[in-house]
N, C-alpha and C. Protein backbone atom coordinates (compact mmCIF):
# COMPACT_ATOMS: atom_id res chain seq x y z
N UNK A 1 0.85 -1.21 0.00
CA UNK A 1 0.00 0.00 0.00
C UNK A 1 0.88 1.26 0.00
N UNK A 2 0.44 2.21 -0.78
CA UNK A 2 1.18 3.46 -1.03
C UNK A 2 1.34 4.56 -0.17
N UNK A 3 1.96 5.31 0.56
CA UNK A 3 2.11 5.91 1.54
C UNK A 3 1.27 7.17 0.94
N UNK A 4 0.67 8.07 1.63
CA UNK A 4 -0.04 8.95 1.00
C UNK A 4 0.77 10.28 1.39
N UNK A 5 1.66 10.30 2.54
CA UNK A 5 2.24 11.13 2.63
C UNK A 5 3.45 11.33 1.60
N UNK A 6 3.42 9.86 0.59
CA UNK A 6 4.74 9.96 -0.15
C UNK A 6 4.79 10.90 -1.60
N UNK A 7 2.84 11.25 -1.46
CA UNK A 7 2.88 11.65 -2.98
C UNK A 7 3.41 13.28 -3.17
N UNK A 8 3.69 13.23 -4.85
CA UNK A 8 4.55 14.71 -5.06
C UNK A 8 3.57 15.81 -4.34
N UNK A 9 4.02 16.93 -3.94
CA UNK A 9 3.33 17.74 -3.66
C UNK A 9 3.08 18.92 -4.73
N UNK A 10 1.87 18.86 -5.29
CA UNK A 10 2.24 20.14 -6.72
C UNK A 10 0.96 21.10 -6.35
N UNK A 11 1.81 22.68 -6.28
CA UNK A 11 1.18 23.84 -6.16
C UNK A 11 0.07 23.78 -7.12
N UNK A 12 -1.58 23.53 -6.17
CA UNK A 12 -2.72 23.92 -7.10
C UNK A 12 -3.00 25.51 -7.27
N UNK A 13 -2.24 26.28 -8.12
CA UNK A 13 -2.55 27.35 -8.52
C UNK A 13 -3.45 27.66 -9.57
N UNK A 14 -4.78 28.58 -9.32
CA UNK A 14 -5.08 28.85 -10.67
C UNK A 14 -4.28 30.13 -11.49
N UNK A 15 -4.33 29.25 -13.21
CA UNK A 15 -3.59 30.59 -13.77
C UNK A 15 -3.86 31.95 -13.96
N UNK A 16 -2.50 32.60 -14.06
CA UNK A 16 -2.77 34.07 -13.73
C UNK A 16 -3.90 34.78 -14.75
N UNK A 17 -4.65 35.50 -14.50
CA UNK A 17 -5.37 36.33 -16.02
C UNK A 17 -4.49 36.91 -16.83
N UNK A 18 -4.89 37.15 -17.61
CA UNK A 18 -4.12 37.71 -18.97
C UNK A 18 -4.41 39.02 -19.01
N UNK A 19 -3.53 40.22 -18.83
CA UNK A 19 -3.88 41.44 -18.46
C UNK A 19 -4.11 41.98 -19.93
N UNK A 20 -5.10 42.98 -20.06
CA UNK A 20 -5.65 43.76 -21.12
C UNK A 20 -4.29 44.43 -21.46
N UNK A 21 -3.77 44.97 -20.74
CA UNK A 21 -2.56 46.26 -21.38
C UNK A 21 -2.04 45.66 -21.90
């Protein structure tokens, strides 16, 4: 059984907006 503390940790960021200027 897979350790759950073993999994990668990846930043859920949402992406940035796309600025008008």
């Amino acid at each position: 059984m897979k350790s759950r503390s073993r999994r990668r940790r990846t930043r859920r960021t949402r992406p940035r907006a796309r600025s008008p200027s």
